[in-house]
C-alpha atoms as a PDB file:
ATOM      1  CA  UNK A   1       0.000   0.000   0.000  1.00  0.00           C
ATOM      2  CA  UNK A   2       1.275   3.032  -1.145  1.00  0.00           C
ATOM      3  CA  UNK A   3       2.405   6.125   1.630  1.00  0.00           C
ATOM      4  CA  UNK A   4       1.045   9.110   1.819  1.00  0.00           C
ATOM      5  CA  UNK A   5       2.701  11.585   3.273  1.00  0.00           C
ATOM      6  CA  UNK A   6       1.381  15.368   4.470  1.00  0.00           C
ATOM      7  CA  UNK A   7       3.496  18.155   5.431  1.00  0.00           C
ATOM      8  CA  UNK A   8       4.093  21.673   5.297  1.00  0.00           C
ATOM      9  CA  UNK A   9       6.940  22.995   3.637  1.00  0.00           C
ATOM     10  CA  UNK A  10       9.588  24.942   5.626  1.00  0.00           C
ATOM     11  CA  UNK A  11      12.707  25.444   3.082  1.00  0.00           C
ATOM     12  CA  UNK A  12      11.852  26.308  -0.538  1.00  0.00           C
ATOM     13  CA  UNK A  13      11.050  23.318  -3.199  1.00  0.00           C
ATOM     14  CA  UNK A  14      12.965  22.673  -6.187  1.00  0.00           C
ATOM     15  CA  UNK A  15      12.035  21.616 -10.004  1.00  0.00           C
ATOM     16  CA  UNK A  16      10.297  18.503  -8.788  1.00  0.00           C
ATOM     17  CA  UNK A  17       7.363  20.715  -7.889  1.00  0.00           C
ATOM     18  CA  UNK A  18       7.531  23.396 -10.290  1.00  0.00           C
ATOM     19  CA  UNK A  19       4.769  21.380 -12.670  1.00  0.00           C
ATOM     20  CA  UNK A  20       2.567  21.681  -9.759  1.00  0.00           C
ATOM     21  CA  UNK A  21       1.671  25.186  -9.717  1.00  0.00           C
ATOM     22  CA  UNK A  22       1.016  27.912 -12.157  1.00  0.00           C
ATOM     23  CA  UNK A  23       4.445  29.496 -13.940  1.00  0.00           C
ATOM     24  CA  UNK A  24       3.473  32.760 -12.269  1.00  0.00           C
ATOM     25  CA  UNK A  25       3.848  31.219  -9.290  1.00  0.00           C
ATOM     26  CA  UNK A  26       6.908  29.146  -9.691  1.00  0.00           C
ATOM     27  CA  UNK A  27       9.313  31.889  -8.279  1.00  0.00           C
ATOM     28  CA  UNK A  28       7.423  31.560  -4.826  1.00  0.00           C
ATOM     29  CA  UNK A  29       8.682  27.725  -4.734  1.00  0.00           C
ATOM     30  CA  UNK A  30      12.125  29.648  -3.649  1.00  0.00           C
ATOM     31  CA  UNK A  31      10.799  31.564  -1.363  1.00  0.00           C
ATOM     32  CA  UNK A  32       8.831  28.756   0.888  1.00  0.00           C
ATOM     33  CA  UNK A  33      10.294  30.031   4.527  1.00  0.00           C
ATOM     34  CA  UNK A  34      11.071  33.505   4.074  1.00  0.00           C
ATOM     35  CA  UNK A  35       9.343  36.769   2.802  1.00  0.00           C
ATOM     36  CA  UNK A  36       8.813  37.642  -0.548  1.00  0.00           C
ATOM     37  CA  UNK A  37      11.324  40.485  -1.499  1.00  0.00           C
ATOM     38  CA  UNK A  38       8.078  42.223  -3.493  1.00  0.00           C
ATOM     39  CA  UNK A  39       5.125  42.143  -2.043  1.00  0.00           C
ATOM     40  CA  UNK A  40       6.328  41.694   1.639  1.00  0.00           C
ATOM     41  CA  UNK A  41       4.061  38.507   1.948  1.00  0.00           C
ATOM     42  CA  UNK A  42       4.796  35.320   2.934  1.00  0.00           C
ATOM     43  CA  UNK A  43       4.864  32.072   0.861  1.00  0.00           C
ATOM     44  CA  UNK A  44       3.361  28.624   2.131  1.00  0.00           C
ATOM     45  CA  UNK A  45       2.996  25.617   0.777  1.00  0.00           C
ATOM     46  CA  UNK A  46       1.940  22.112   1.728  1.00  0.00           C
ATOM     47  CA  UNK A  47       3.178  18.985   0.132  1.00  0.00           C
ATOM     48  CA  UNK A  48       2.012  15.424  -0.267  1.00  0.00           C
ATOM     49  CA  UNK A  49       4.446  12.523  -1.222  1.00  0.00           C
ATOM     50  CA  UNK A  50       3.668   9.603  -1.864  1.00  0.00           C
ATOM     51  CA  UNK A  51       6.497   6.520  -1.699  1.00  0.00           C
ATOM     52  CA  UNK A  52       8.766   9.827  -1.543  1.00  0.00           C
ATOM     53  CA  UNK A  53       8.131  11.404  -4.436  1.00  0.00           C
ATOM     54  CA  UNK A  54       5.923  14.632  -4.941  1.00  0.00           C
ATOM     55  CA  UNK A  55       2.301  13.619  -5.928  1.00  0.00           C
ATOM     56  CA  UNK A  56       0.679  17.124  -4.641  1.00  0.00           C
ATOM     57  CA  UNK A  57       0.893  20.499  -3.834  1.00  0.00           C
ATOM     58  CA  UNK A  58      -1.071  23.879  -2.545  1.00  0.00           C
ATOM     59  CA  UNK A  59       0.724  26.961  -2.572  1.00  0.00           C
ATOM     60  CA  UNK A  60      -0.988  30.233  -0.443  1.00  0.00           C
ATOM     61  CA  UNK A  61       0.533  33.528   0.361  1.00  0.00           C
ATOM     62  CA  UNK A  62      -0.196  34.844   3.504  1.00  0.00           C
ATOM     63  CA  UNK A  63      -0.563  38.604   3.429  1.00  0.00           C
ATOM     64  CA  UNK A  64       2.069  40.950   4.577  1.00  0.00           C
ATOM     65  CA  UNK A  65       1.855  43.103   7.893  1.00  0.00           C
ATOM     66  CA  UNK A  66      -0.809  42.937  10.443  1.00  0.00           C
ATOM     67  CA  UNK A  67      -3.124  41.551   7.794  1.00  0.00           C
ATOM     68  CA  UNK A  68      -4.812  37.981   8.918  1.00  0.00           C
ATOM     69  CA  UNK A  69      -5.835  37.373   5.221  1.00  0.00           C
ATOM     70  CA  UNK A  70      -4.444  34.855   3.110  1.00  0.00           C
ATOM     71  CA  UNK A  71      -5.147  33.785  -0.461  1.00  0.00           C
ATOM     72  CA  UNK A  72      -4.689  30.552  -2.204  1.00  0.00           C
ATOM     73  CA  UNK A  73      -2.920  30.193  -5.641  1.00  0.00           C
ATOM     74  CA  UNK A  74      -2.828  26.587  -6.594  1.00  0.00           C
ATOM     75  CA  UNK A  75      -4.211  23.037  -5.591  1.00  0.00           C
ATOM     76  CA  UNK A  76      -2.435  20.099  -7.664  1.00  0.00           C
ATOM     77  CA  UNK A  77      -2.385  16.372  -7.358  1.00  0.00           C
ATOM     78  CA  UNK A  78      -1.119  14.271  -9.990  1.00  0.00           C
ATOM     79  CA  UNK A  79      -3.410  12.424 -12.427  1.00  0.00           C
ATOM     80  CA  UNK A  80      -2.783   9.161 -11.131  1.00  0.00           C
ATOM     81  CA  UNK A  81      -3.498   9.581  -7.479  1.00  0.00           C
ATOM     82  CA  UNK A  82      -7.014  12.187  -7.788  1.00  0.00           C
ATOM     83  CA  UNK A  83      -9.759  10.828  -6.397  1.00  0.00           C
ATOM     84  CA  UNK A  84      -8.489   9.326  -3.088  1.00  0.00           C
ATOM     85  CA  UNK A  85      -9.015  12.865  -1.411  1.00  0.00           C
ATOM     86  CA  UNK A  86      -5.202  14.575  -1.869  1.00  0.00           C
ATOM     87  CA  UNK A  87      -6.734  17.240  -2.429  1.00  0.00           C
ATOM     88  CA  UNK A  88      -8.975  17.562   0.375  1.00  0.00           C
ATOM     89  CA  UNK A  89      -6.149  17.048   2.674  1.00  0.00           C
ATOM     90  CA  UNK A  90      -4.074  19.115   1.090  1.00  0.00           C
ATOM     91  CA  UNK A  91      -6.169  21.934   1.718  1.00  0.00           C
ATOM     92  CA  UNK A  92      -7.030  20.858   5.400  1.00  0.00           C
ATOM     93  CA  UNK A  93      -3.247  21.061   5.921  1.00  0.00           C
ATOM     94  CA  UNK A  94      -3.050  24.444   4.221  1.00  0.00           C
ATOM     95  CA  UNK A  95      -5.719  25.625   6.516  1.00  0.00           C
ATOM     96  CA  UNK A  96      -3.916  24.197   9.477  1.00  0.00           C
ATOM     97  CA  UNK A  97      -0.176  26.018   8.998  1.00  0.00           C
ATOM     98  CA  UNK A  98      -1.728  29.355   7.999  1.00  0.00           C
ATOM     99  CA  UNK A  99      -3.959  29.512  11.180  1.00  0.00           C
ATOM    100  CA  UNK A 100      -0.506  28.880  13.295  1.00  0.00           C
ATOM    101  CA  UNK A 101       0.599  31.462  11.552  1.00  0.00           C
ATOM    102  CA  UNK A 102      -2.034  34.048  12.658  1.00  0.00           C
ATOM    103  CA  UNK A 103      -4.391  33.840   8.947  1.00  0.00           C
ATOM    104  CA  UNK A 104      -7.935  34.890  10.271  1.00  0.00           C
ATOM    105  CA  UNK A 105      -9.396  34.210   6.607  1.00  0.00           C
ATOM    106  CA  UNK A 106      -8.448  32.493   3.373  1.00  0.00           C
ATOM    107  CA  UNK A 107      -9.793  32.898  -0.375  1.00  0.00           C
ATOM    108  CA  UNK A 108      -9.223  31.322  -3.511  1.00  0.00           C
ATOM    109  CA  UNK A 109      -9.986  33.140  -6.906  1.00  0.00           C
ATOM    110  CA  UNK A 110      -9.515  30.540 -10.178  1.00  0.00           C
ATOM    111  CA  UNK A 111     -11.142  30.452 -13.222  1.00  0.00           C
ATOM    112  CA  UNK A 112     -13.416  28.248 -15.039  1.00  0.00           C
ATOM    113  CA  UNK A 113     -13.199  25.917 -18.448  1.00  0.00           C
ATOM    114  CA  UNK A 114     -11.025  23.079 -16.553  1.00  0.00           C
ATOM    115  CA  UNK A 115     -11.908  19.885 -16.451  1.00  0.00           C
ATOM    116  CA  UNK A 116     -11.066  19.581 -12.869  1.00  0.00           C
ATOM    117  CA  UNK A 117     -13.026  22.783 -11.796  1.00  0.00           C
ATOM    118  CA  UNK A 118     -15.778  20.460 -10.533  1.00  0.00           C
ATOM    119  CA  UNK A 119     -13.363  18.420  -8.266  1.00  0.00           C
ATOM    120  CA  UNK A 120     -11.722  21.447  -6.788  1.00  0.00           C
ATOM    121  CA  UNK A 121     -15.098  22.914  -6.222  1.00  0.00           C
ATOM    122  CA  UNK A 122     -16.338  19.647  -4.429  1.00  0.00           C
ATOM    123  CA  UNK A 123     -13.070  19.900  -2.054  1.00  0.00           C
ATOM    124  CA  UNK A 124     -14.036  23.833  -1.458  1.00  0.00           C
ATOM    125  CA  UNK A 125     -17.794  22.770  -0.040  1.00  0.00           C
ATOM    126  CA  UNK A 126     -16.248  19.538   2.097  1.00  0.00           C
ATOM    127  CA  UNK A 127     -13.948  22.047   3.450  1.00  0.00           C
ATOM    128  CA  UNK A 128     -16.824  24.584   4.352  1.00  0.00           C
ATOM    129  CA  UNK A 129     -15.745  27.248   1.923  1.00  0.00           C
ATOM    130  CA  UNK A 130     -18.468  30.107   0.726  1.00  0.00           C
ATOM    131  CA  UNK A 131     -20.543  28.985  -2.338  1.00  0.00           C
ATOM    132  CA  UNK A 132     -18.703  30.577  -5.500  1.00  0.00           C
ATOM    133  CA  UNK A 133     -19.428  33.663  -6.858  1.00  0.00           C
ATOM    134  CA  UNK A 134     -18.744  35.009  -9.750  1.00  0.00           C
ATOM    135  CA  UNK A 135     -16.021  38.182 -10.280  1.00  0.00           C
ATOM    136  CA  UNK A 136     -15.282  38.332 -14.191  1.00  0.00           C
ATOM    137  CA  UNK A 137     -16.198  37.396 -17.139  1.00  0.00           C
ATOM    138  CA  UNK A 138     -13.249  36.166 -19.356  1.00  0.00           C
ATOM    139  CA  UNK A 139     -13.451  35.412 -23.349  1.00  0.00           C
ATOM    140  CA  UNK A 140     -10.847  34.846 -25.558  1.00  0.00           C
ATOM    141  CA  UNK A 141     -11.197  35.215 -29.885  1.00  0.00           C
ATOM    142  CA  UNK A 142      -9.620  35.886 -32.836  1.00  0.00           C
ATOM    143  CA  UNK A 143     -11.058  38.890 -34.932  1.00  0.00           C
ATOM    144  CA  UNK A 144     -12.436  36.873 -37.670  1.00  0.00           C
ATOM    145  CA  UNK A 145     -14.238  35.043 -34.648  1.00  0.00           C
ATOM    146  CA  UNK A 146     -15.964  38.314 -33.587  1.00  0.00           C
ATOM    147  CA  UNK A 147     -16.778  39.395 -37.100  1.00  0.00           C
ATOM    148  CA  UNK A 148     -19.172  36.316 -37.495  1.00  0.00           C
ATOM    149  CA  UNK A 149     -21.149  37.692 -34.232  1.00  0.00           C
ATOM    150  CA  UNK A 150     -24.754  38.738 -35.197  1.00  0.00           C
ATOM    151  CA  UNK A 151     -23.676  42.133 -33.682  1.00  0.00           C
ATOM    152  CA  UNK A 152     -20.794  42.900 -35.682  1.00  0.00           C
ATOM    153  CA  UNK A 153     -22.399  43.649 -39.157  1.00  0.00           C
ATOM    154  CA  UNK A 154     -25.187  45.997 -37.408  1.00  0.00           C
ATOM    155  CA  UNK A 155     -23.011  48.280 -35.596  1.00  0.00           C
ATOM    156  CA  UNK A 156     -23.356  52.098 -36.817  1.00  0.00           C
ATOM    157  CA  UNK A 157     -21.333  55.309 -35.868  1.00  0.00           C
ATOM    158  CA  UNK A 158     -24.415  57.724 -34.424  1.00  0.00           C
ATOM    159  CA  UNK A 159     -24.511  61.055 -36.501  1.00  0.00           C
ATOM    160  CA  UNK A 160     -22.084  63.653 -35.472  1.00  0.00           C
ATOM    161  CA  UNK A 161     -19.723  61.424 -35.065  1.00  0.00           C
ATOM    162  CA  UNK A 162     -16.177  60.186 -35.864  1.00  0.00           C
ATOM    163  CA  UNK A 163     -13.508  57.218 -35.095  1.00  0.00           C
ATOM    164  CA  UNK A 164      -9.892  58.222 -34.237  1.00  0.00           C
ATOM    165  CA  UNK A 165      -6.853  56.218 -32.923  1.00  0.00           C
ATOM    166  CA  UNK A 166      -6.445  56.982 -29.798  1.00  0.00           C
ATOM    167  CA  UNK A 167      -2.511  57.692 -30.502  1.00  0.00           C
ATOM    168  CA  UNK A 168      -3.875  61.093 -32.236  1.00  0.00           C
ATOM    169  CA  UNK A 169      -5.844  62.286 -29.330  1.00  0.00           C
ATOM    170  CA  UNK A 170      -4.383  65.694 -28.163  1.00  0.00           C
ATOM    171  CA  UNK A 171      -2.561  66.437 -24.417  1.00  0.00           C
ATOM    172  CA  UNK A 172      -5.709  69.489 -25.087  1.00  0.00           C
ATOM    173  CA  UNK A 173      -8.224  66.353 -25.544  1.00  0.00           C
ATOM    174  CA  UNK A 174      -6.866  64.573 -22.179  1.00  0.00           C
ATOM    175  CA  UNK A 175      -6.767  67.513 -20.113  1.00  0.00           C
ATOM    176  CA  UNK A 176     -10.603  68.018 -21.104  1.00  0.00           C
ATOM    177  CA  UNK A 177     -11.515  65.191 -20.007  1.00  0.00           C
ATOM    178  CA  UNK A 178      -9.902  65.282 -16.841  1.00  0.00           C
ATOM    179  CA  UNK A 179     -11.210  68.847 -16.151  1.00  0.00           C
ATOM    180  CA  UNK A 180     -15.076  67.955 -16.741  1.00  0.00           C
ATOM    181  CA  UNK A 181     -14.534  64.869 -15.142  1.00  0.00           C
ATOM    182  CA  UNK A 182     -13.348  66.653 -11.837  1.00  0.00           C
ATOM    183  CA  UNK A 183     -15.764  69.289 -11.899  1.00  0.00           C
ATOM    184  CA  UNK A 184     -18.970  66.574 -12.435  1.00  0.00           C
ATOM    185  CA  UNK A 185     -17.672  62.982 -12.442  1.00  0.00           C
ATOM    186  CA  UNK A 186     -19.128  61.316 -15.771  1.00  0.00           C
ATOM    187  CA  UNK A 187     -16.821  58.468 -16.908  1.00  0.00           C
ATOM    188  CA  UNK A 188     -17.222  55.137 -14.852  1.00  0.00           C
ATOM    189  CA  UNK A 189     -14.627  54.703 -12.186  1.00  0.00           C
ATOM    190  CA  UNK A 190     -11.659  52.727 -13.112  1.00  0.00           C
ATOM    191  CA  UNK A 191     -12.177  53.128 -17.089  1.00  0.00           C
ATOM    192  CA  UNK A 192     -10.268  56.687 -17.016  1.00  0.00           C
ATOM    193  CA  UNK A 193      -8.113  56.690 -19.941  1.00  0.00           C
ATOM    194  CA  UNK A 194      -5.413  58.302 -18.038  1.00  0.00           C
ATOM    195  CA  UNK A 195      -5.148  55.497 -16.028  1.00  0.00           C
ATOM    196  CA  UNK A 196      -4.579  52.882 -19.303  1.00  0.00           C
ATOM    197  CA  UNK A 197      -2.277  55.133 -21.056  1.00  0.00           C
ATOM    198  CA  UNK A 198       0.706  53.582 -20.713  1.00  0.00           C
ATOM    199  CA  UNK A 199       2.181  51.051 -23.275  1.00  0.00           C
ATOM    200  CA  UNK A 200      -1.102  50.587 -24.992  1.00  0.00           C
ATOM    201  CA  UNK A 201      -1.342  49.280 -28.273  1.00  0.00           C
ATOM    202  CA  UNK A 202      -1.396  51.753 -30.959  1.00  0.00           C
ATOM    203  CA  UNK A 203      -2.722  49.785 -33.761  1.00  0.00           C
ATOM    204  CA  UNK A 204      -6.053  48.708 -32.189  1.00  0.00           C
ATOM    205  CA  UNK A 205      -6.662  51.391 -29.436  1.00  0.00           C
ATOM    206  CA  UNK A 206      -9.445  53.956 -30.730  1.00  0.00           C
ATOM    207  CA  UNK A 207     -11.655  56.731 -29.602  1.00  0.00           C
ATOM    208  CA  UNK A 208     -14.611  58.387 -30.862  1.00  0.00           C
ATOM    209  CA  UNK A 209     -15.345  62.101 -31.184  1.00  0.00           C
ATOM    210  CA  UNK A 210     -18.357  63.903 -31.458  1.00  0.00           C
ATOM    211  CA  UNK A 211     -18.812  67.611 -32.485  1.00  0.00           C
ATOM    212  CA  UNK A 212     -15.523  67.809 -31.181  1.00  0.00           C
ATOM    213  CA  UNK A 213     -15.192  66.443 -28.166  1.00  0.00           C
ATOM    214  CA  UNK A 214     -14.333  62.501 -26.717  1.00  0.00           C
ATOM    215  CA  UNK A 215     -17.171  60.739 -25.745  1.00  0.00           C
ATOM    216  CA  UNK A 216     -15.775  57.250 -25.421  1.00  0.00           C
ATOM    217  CA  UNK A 217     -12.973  54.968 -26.136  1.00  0.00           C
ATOM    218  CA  UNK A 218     -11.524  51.257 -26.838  1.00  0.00           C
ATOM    219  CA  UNK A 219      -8.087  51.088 -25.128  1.00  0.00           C
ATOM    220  CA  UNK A 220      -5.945  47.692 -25.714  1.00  0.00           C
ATOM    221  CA  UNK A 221      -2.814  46.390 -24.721  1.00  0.00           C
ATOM    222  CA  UNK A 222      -0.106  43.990 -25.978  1.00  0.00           C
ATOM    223  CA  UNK A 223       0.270  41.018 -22.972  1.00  0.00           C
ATOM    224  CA  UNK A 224       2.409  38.346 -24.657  1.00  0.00           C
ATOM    225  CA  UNK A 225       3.356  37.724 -28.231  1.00  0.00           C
ATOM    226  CA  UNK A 226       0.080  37.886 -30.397  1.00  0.00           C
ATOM    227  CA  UNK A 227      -1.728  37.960 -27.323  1.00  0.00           C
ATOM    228  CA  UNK A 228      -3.928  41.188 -26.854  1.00  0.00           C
ATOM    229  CA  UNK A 229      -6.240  42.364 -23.795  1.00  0.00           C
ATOM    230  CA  UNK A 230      -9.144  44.720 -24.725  1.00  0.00           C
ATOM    231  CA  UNK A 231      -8.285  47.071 -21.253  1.00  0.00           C
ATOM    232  CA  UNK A 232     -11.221  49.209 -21.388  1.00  0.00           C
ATOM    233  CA  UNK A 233     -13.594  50.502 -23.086  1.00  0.00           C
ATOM    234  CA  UNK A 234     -16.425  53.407 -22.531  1.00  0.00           C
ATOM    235  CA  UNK A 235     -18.915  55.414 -23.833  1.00  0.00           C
ATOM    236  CA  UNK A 236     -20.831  58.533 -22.393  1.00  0.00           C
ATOM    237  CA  UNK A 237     -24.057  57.903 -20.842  1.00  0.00           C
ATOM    238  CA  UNK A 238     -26.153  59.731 -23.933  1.00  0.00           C
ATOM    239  CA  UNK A 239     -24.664  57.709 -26.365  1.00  0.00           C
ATOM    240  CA  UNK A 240     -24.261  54.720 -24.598  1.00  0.00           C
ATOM    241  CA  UNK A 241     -28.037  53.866 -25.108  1.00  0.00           C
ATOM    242  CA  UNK A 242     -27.313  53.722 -28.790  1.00  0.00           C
ATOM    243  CA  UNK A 243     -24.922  51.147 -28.840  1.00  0.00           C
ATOM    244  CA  UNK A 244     -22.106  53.558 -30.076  1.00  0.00           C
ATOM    245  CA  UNK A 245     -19.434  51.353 -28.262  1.00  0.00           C
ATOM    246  CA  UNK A 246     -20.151  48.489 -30.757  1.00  0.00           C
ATOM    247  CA  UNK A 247     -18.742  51.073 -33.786  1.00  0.00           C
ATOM    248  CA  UNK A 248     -15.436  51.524 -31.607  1.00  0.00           C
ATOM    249  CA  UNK A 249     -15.236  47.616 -31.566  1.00  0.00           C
ATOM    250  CA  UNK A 250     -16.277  46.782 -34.723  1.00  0.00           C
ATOM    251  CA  UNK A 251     -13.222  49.829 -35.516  1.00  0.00           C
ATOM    252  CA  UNK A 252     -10.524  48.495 -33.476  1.00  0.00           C
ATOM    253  CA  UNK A 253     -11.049  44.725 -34.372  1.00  0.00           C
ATOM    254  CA  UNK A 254     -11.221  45.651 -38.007  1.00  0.00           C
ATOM    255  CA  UNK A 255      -7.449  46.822 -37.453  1.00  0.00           C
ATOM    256  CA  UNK A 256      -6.714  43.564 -36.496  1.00  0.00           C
ATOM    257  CA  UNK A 257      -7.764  41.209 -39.169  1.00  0.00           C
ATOM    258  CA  UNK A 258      -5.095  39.459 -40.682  1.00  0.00           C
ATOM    259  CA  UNK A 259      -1.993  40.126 -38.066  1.00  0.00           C
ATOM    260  CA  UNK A 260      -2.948  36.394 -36.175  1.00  0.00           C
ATOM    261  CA  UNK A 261      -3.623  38.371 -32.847  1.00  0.00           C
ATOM    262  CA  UNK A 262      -5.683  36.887 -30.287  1.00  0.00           C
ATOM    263  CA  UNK A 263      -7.823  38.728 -28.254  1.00  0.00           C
ATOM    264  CA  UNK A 264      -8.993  38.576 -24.711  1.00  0.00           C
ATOM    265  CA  UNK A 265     -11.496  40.654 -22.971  1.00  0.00           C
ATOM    266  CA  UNK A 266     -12.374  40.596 -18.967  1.00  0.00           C
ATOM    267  CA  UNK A 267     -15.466  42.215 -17.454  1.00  0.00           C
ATOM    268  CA  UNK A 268     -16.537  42.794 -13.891  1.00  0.00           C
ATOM    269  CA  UNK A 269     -19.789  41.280 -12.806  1.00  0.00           C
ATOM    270  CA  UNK A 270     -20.655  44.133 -11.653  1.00  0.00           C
ATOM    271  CA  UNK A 271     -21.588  45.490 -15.401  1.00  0.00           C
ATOM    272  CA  UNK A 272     -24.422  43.478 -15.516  1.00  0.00           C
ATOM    273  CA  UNK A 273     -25.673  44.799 -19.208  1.00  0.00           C
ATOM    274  CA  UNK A 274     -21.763  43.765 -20.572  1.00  0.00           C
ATOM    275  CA  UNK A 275     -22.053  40.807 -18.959  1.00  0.00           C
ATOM    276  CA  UNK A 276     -25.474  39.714 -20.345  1.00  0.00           C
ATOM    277  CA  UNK A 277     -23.813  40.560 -24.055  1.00  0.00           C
ATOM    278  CA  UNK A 278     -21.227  38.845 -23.703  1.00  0.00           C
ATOM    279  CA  UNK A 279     -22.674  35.601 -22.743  1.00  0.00           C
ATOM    280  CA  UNK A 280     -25.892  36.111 -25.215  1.00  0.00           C
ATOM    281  CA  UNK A 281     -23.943  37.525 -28.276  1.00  0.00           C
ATOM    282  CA  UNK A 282     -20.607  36.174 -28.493  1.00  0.00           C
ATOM    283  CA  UNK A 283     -19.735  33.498 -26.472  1.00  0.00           C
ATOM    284  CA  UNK A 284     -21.491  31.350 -28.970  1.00  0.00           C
ATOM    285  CA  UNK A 285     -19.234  32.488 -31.619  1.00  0.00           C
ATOM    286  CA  UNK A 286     -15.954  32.571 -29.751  1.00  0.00           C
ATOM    287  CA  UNK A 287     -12.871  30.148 -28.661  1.00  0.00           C
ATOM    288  CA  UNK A 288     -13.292  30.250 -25.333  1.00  0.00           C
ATOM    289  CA  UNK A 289     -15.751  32.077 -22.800  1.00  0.00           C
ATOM    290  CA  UNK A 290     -15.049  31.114 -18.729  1.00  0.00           C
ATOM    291  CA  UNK A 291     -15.553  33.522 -15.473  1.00  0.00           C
ATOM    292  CA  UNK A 292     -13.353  33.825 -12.746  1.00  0.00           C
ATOM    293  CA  UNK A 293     -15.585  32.743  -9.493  1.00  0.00           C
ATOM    294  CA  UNK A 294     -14.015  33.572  -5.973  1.00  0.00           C
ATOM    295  CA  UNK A 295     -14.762  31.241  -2.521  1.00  0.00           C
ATOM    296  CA  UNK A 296     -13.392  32.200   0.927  1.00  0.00           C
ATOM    297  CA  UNK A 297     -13.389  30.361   4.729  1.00  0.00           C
ATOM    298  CA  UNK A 298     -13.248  31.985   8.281  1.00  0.00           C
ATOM    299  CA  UNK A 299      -9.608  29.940  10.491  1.00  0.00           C
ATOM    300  CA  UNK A 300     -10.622  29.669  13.488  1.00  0.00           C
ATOM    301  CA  UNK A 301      -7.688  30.436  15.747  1.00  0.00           C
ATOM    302  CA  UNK A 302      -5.304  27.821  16.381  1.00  0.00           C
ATOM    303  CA  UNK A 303      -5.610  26.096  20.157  1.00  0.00           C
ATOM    304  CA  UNK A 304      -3.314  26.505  22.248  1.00  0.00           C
ATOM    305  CA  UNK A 305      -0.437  24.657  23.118  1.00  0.00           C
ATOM    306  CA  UNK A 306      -0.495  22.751  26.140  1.00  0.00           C
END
């Protein structure tokens, strides 16, 4: 009978469990015992061998400071050993060595589209975890995939107005919208184009005037090699009612056809109305659609020692 072996890792791991988590979170392998240089959190993992060898692995970082918060990045067993309830255990041990260390909560954030979602959501309700919610919606598509949307071909540009690239608007244009947004707040927080315009990607990015003056915009930016996140996009409240923001994407994903860029796009839940449209008019069309969903668990305090 094969043994299984829990523990928590106290001295950082080497390649043998780099397959185990997420390359983004590879580096914090080397940092298992200490305090990450960065973000001033600290790294734990717990490990389960099997006969010796690595079979499973969930990596958290406990938040730096005085914060009691703690967030889980990864949960792998190996193909040949799911099922016998690694997992589970895996997490129960997680649970244990960040309530030692003083972790008042802990919350996971993964996305959807796996095949082993449902098994990782079945350990999150054994272990008492929050029912999942949803955060964002993420799609992924090529722009020949978004031109066959039913959408696509009906967009119009509302009289009055024009499509620019958004590398042509003015350091005049920008401070105007600053300005009236300060003096009455009318763009949505967190999709100010001030706050995008760094490094984004001239080609595809695109605004739209009219009678002079911005009233919304399509900002993108370059993430990997042919790999392209639509950032943000907005439209003023008078126009938004006429679907004008469907010009500006029908604009800046005509400017892609033919380079062999993919596309991805992430909305908050919280935009209900972009949220309905994407799951009613293009996920049907595209190469992938999935959400991010978010759980989270109250640690009890650890007992004392005797």
């Amino acid at each position: 009978m094969s043994d299984v072996v829990m523990a928590e890792a106290t001295a950082p791991l080497g390649d043998a469990w780099a397959a185990m988590t997420f390359p983004a979170y590879r580096p914090l392998l080397a940092l298992i015992g200490s305090i990450h240089p960065a973000t001033g959190g600290r790294p734990v993992a717990h490990c389960a061998t099997i006969d010796g060898e690595p079979a499973g692995l969930a990596l958290a970082e406990l938040a730096p400071g005085d914060s009691a918060s703690a967030e889980l990045f990864s949960l792998f067993v190996i193909a040949g050993h799911r099922g016998q309830g690694i997992g589970t255990r895996l997490i129960e041990g997680m649970e244990a060595d960040l309530r030692r260390r003083g972790a008042a909560s802990l919350e996971a954030v993964y996305m959807t589209g796996r095949s082993a979602i449902a098994s990782i959501e079945r350990i999150f309700e054994k272990r008492a975890f929050s029912t999942p919610e949803r955060r964002k919606i993420v799609v992924r598509f090529t722009p020949e995939e978004a031109a066959t949307t039913e959408w696509y071909g009906k967009a119009r540009l509302p009289a009055g107005c024009e499509v620019f690239a958004w590398a042509d608007l003015t350091a005049d244009e920008l401070e105007t919208l600053k300005r009236t947004h300060t003096e009455r707040p009318w763009i949505d927080p967190d999709l100010e184009p001030w706050r995008m315009s760094d490094r984004f990607d001239p080609v595809s990015s695109v605004g739209m005037r009219r009678d002079g003056q911005v009233v919304g915009w399509v900002i993108n930016h370059p993430i990997g090699p042919k790999l392209l996140c639509f950032t943000t996009s907005f439209m003023r409240r008078d126009l938004a009612h006429r679907g004008a923001i469907f010009a500006l994407y029908v604009a800046s994903i005509e400017r892609l056809k033919g380079t062999g860029v993919v596309c991805t796009f992430v909305t908050s839940s919280v935009y209900e109305n972009m949220v309905r449209f994407v799951l009613r008019r293009c996920a049907p069309y595209i190469s992938f659609c999935g959400e991010t969903r978010g759980v989270s668990k109250a640690l009890a305090p650890a007992a004392p020692v005797a």
